[in-house]
C-alpha atoms as a PDB file:
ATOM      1  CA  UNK A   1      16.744 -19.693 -17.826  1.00  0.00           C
ATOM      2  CA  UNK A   2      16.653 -18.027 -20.919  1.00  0.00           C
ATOM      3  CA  UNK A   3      15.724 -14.288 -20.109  1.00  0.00           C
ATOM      4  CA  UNK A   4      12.382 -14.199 -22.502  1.00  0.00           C
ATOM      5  CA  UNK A   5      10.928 -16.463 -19.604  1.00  0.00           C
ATOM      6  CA  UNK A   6      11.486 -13.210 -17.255  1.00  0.00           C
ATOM      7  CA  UNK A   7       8.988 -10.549 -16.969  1.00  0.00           C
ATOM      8  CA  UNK A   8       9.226  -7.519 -15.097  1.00  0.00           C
ATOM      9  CA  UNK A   9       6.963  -5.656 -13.210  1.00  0.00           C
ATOM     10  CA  UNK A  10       6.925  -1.956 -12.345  1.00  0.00           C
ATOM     11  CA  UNK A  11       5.406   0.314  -9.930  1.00  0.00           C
ATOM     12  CA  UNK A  12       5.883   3.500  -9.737  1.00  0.00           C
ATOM     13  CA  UNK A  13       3.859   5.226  -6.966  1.00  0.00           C
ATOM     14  CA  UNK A  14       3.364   8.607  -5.191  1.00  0.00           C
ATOM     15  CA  UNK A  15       6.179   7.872  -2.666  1.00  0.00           C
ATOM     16  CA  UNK A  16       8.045   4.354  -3.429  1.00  0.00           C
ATOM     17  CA  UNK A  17       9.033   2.492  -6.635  1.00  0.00           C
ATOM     18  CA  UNK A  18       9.104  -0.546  -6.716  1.00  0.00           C
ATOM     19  CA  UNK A  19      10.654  -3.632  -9.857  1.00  0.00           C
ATOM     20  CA  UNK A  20      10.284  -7.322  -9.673  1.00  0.00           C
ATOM     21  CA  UNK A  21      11.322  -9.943 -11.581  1.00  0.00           C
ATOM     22  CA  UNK A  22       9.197 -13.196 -12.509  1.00  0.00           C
ATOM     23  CA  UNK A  23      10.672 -16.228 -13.723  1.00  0.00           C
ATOM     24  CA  UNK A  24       8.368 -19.517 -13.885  1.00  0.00           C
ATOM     25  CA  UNK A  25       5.470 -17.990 -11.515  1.00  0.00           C
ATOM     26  CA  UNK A  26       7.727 -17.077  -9.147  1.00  0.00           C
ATOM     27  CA  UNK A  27       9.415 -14.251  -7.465  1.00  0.00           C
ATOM     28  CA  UNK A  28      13.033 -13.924  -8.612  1.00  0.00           C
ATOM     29  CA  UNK A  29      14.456 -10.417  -7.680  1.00  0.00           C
ATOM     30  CA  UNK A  30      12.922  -7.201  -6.438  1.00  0.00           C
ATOM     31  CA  UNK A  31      14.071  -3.837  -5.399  1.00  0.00           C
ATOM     32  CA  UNK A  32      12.052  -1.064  -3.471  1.00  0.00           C
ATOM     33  CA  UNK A  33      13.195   2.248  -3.586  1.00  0.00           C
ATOM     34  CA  UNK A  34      12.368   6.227  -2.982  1.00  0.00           C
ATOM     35  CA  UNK A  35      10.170   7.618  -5.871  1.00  0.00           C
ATOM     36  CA  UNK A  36      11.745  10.916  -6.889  1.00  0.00           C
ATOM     37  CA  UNK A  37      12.787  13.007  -9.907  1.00  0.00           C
ATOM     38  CA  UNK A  38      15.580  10.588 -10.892  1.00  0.00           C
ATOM     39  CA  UNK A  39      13.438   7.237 -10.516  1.00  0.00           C
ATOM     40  CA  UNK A  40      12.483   6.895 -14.467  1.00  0.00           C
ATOM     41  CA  UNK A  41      16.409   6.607 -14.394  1.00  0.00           C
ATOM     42  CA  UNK A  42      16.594   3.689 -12.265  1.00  0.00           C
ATOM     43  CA  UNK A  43      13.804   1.978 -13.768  1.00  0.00           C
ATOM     44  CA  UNK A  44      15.657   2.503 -16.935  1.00  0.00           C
ATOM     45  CA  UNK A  45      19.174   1.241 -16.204  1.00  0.00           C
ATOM     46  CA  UNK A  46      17.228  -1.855 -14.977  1.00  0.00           C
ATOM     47  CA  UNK A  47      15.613  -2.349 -18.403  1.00  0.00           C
ATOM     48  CA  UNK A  48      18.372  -1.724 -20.054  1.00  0.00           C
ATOM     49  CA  UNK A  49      20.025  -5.000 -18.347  1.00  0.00           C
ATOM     50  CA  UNK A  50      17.759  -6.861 -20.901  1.00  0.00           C
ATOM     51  CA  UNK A  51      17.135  -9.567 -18.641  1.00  0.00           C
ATOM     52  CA  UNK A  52      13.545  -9.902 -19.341  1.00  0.00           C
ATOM     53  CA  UNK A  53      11.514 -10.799 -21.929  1.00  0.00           C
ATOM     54  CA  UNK A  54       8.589  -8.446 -21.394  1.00  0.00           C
ATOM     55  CA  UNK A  55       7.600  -5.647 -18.869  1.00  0.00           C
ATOM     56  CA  UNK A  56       4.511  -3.548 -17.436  1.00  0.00           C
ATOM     57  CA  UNK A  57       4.221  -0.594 -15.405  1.00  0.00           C
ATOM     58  CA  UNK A  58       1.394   0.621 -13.453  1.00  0.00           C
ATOM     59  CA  UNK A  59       1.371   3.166  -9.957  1.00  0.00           C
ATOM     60  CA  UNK A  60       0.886   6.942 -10.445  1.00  0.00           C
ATOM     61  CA  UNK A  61       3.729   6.911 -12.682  1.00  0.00           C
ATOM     62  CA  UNK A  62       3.224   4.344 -15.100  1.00  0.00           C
ATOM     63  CA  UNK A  63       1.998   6.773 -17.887  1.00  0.00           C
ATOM     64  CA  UNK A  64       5.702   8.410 -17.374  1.00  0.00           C
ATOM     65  CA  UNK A  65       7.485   4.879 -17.699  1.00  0.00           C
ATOM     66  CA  UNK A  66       5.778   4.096 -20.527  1.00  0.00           C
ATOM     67  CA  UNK A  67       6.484   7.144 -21.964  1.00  0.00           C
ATOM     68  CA  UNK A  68      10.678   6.343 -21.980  1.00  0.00           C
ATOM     69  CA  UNK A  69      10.766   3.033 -21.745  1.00  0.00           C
ATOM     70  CA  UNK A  70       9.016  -0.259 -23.643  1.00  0.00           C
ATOM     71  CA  UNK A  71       6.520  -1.523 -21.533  1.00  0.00           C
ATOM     72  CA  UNK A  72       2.497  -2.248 -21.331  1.00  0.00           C
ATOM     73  CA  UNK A  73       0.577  -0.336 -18.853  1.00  0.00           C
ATOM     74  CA  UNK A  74      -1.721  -1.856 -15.969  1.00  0.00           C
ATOM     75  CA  UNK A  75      -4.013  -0.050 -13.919  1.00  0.00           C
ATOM     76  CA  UNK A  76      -3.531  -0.218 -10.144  1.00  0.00           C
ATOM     77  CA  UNK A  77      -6.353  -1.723  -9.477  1.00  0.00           C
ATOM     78  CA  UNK A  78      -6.073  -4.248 -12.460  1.00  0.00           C
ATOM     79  CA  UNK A  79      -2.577  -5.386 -11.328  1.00  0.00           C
ATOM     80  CA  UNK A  80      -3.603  -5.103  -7.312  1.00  0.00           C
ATOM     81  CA  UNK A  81      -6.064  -7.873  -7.588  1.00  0.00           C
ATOM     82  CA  UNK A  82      -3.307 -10.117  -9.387  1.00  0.00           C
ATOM     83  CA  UNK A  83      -1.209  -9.481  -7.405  1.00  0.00           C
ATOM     84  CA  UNK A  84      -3.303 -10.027  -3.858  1.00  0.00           C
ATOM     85  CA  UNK A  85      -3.797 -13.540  -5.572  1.00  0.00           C
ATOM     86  CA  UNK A  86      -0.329 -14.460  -5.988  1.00  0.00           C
ATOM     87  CA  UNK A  87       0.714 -13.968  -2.302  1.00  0.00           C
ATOM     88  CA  UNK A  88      -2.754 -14.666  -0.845  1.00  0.00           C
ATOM     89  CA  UNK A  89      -4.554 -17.119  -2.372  1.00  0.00           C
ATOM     90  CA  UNK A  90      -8.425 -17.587  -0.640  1.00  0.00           C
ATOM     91  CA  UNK A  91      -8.545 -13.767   0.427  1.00  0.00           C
ATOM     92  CA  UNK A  92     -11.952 -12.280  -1.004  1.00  0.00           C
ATOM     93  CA  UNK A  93     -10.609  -8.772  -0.246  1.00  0.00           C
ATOM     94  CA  UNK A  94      -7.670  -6.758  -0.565  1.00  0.00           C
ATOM     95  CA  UNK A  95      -7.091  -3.163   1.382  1.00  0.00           C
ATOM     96  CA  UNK A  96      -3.983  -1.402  -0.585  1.00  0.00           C
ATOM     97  CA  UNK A  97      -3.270   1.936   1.317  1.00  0.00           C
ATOM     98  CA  UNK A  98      -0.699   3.713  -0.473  1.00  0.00           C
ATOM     99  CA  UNK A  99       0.995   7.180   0.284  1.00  0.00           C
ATOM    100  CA  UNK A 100      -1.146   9.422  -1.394  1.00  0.00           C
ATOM    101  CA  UNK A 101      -4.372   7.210  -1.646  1.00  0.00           C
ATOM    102  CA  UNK A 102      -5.878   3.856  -0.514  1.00  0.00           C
ATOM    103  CA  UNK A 103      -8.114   1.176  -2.232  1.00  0.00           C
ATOM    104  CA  UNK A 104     -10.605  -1.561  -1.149  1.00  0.00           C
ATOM    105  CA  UNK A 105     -11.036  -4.320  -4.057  1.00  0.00           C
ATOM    106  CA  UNK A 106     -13.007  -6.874  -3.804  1.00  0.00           C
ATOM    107  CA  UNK A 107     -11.875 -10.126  -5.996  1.00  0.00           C
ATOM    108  CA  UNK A 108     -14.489 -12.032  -7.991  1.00  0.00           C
ATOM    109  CA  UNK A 109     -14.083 -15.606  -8.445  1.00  0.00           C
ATOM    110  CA  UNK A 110     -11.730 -15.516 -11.519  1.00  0.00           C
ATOM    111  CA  UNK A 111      -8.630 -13.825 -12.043  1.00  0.00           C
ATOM    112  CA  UNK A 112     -10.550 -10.095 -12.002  1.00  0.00           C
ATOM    113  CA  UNK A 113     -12.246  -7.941  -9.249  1.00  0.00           C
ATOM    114  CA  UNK A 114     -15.866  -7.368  -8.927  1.00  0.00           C
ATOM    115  CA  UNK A 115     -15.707  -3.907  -7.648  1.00  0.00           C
ATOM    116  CA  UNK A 116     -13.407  -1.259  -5.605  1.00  0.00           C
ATOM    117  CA  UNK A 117     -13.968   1.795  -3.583  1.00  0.00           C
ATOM    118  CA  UNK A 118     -11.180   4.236  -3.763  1.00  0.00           C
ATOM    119  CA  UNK A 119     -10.039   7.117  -1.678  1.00  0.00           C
ATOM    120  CA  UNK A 120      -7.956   9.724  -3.756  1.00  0.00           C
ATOM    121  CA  UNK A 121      -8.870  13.142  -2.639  1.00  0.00           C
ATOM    122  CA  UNK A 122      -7.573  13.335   0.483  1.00  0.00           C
ATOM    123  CA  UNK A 123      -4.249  12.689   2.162  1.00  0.00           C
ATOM    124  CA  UNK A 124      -6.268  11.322   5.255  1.00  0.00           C
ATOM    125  CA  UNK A 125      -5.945   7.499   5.768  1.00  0.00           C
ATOM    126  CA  UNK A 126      -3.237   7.241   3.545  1.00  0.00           C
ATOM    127  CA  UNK A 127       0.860   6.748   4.221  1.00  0.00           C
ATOM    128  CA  UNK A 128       1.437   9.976   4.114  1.00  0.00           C
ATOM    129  CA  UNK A 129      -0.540  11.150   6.882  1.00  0.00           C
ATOM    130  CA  UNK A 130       1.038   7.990   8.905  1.00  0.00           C
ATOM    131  CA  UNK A 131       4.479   9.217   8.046  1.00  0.00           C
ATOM    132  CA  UNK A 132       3.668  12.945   9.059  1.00  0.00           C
ATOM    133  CA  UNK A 133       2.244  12.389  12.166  1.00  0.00           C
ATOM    134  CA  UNK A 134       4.677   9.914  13.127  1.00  0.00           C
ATOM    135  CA  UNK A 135       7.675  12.928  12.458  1.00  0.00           C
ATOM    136  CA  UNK A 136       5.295  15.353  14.580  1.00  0.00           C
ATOM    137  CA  UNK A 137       5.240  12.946  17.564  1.00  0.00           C
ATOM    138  CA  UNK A 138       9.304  12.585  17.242  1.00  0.00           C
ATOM    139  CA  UNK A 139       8.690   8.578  16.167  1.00  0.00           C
ATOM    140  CA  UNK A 140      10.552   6.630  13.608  1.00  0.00           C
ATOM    141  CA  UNK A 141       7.400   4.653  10.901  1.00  0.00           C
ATOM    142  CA  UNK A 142       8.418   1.340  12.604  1.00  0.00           C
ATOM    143  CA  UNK A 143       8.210   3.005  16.669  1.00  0.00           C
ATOM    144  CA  UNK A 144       4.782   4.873  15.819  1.00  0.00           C
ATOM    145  CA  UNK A 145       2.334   1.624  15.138  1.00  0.00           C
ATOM    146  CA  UNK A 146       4.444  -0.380  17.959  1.00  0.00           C
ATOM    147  CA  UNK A 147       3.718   2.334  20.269  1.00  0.00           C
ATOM    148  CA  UNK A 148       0.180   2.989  19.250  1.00  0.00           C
ATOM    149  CA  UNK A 149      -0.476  -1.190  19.578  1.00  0.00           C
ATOM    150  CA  UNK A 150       1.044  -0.985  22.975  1.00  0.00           C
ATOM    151  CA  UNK A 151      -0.974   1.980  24.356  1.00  0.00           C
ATOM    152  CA  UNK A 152      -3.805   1.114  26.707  1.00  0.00           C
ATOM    153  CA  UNK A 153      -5.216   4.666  26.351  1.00  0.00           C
ATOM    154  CA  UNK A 154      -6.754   6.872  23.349  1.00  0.00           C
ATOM    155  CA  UNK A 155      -6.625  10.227  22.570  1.00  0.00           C
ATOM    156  CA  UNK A 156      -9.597  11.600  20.616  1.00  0.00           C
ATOM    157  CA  UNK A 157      -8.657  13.084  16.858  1.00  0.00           C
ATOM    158  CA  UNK A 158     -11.643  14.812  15.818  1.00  0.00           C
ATOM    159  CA  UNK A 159     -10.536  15.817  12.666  1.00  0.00           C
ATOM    160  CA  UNK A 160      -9.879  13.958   9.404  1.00  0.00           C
ATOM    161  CA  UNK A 161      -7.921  16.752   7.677  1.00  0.00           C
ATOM    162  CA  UNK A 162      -3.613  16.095   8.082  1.00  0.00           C
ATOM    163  CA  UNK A 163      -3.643  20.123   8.564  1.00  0.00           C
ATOM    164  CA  UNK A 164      -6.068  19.964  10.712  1.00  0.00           C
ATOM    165  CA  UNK A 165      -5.009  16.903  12.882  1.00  0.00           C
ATOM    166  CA  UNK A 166      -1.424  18.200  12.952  1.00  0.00           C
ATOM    167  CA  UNK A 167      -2.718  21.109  14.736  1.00  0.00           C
ATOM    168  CA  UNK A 168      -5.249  18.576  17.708  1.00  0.00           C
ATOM    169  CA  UNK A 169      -1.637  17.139  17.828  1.00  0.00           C
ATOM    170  CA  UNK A 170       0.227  19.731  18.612  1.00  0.00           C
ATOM    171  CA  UNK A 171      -2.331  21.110  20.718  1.00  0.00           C
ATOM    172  CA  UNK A 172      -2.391  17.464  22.740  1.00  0.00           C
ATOM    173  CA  UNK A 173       1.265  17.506  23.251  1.00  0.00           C
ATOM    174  CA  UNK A 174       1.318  21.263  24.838  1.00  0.00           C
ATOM    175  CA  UNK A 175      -1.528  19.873  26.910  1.00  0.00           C
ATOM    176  CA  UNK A 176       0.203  17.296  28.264  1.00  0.00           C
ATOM    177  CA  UNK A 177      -1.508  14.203  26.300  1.00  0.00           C
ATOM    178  CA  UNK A 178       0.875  11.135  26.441  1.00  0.00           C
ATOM    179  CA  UNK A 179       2.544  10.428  23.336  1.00  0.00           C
ATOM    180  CA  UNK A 180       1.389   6.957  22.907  1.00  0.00           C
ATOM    181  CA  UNK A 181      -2.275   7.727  23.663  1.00  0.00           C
ATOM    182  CA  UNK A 182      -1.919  10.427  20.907  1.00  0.00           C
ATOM    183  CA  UNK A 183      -0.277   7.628  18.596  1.00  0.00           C
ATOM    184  CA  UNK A 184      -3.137   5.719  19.144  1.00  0.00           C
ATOM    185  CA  UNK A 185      -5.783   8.099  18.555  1.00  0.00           C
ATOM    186  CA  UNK A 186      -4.366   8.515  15.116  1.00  0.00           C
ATOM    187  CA  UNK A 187      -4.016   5.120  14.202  1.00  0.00           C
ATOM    188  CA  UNK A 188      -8.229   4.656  15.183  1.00  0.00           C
ATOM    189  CA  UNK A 189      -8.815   7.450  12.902  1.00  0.00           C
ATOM    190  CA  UNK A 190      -7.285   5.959  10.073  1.00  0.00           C
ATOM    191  CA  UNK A 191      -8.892   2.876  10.620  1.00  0.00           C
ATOM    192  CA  UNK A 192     -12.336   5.040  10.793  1.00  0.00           C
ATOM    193  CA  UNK A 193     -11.077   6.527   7.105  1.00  0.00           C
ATOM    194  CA  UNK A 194     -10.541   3.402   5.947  1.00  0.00           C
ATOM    195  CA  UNK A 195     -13.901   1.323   7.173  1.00  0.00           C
ATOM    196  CA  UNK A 196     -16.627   2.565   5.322  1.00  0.00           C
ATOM    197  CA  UNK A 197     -14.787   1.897   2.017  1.00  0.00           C
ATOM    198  CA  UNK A 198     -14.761  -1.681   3.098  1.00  0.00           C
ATOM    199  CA  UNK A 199     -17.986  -2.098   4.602  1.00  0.00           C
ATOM    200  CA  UNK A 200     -19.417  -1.304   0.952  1.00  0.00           C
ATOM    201  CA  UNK A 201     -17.798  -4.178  -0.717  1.00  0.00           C
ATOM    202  CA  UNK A 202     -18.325  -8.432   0.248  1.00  0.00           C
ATOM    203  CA  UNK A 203     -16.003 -10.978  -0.900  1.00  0.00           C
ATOM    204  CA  UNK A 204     -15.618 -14.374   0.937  1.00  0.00           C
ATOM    205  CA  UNK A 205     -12.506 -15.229   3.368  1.00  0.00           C
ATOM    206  CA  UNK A 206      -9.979 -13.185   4.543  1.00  0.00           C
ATOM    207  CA  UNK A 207      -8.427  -9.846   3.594  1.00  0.00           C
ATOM    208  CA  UNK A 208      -5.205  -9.552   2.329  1.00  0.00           C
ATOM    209  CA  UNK A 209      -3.223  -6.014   3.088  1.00  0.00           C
ATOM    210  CA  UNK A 210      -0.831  -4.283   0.503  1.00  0.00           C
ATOM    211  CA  UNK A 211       1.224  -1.495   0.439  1.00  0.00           C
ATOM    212  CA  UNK A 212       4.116   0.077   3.026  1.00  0.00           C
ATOM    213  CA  UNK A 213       1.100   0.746   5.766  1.00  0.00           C
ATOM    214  CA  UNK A 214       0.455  -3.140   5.965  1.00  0.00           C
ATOM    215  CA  UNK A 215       3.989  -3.170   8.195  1.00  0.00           C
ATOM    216  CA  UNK A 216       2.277  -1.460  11.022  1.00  0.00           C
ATOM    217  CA  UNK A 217       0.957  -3.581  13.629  1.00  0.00           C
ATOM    218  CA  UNK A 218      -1.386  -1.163  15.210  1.00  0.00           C
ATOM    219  CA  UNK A 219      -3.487  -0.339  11.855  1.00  0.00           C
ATOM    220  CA  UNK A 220      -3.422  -3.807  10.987  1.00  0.00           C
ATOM    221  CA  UNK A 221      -4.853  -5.059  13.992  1.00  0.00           C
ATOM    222  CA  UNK A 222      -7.832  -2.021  14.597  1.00  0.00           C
ATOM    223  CA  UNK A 223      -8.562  -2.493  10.892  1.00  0.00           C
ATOM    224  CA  UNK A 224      -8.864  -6.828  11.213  1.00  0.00           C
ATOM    225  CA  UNK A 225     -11.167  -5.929  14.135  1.00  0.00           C
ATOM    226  CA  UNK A 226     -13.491  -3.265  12.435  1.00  0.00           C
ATOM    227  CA  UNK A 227     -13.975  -5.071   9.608  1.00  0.00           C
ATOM    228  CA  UNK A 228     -14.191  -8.595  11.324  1.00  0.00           C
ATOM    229  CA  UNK A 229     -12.337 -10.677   9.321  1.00  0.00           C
ATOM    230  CA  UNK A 230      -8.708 -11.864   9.209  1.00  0.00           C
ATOM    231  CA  UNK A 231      -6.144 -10.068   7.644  1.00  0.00           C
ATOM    232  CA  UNK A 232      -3.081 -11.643   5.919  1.00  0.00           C
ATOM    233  CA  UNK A 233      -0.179  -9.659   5.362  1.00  0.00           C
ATOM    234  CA  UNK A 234       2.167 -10.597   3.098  1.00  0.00           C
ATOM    235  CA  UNK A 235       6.235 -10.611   3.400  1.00  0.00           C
ATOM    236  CA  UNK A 236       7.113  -8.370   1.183  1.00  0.00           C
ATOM    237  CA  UNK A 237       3.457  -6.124   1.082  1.00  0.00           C
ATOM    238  CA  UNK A 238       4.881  -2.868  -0.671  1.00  0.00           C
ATOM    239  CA  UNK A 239       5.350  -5.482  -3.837  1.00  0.00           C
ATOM    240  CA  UNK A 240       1.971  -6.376  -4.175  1.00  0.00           C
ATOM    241  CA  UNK A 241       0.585  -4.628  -7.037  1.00  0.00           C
ATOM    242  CA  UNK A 242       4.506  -4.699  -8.596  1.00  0.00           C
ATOM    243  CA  UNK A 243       3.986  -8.184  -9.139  1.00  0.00           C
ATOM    244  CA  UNK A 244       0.578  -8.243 -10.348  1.00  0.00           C
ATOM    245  CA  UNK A 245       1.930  -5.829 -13.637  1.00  0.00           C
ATOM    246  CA  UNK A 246       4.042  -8.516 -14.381  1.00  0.00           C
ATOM    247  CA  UNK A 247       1.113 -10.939 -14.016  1.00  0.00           C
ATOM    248  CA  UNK A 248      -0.751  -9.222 -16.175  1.00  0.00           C
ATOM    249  CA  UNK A 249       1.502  -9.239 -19.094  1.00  0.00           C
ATOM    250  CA  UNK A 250       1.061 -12.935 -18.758  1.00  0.00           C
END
């Protein structure tokens, strides 16, 4: 296949990065990896392969790629939407929870959305606060939503602030609180971040989840519950909004 059928789609967020290659509609090649100060250097060595015929960038950092490199620019949202299409076709709503922020979109009956909410100002709800109090309760990302599923009991978190919780946390483990129960607590007050930004928006069918949080079990299945529908995750979630840049440039 000559490479100007190729597009590739970039995005560079708060905590991954992620590149993916179309060819023909389809998924050809990705690669997901640690966003820090030497990522526009990866994403550069891959465009310099010249494999491609066109490229797009969007994420938190797409501004930066563009600024090095030749490529269009997509807004997360924008390329979100395409890309909850691609991998879920029939969803009417798409929850993306990033690591520093999480969106609700909810998809018109084109290729667009018809509106988002958007939570950006606080680390609450997001990846981050997963991956912090995961560390604080001495579990792995992938033990800390088994665990939480598995856990018949809750412990309350009152608070919504990280600095905050981290200290009910700490405060529950001196206390004796079981680990799990704690685990759980957490996960239901993500879900209770995450809920009213849904509940604004309709859309028809199921839900399709994005981003690195969609791999935990315990969020997924609190947050199908709360907001009554179905939620589809896809195999490959954190590339998502990747492949809807390169979408877009088509």
């Amino acid at each position: 296949m000559d490479g100007s059928d190729r597009v590739l789609g970039i995005d560079l967020g708060s905590r991954t990065t992620k590149i993916v290659t179309l060819a023909g509609g389809r998924l050809e090649r990705s690669e997901i990896f640690d966003t820090t100060h030497r990522s526009i250097e990866r994403v550069r060595a891959r465009l310099d392969a010249g494999d491609f015929g066109d490229a797009a960038a969007t994420g938190y950092g797409r501004y930066l790629v563009h600024s090095h490199l030749p490529c269009r620019i997509v807004t997360e949202v924008k390329a979100c939407a395409l890309g909850a299409r691609f991998f879920g076709a029939g969803c009417g709503l798409v929850i993306d929870i990033g690591g520093q922020d999480t969106k609700v979109i909810e998809l018109d009956g084109g290729e667009g959305y018809a509106r988002f909410e958007m939570n950006d100002r606080c680390a609450a709800g997001t990846g981050r606060f997963l991956e912090v109090m995961a560390g604080l309760l001495g579990y792995s990302l992938e033990e800390f939503g088994r665990e939480a599923l598995a856990s018949a009991e809750r412990a309350e978190i009152s608070s919504m602030c990280t600095v905050f919780a981290e200290s009910e946390v700490i405060a529950l483990l001196t206390s004796g609180a079981d680990r799990r129960a704690i685990a759980r607590g957490l996960h239901h007050s993500v879900v209770d971040r995450i809920f009213p930004l849904a509940a604004r928006l309709g859309g028809k069918g199921d839900a399709l989840m994005s981003g690195g949080v969609a791999l935990n079990p315990c969020i997924v299945a609190l947050l199908g519950r709360a907001i009554g529908r179905r939620i589809v995750v896809p195999e490959n979630p954190q590339l998502v909004t990747a492949v809807g840049a390169a979408l877009a440039v088509r």
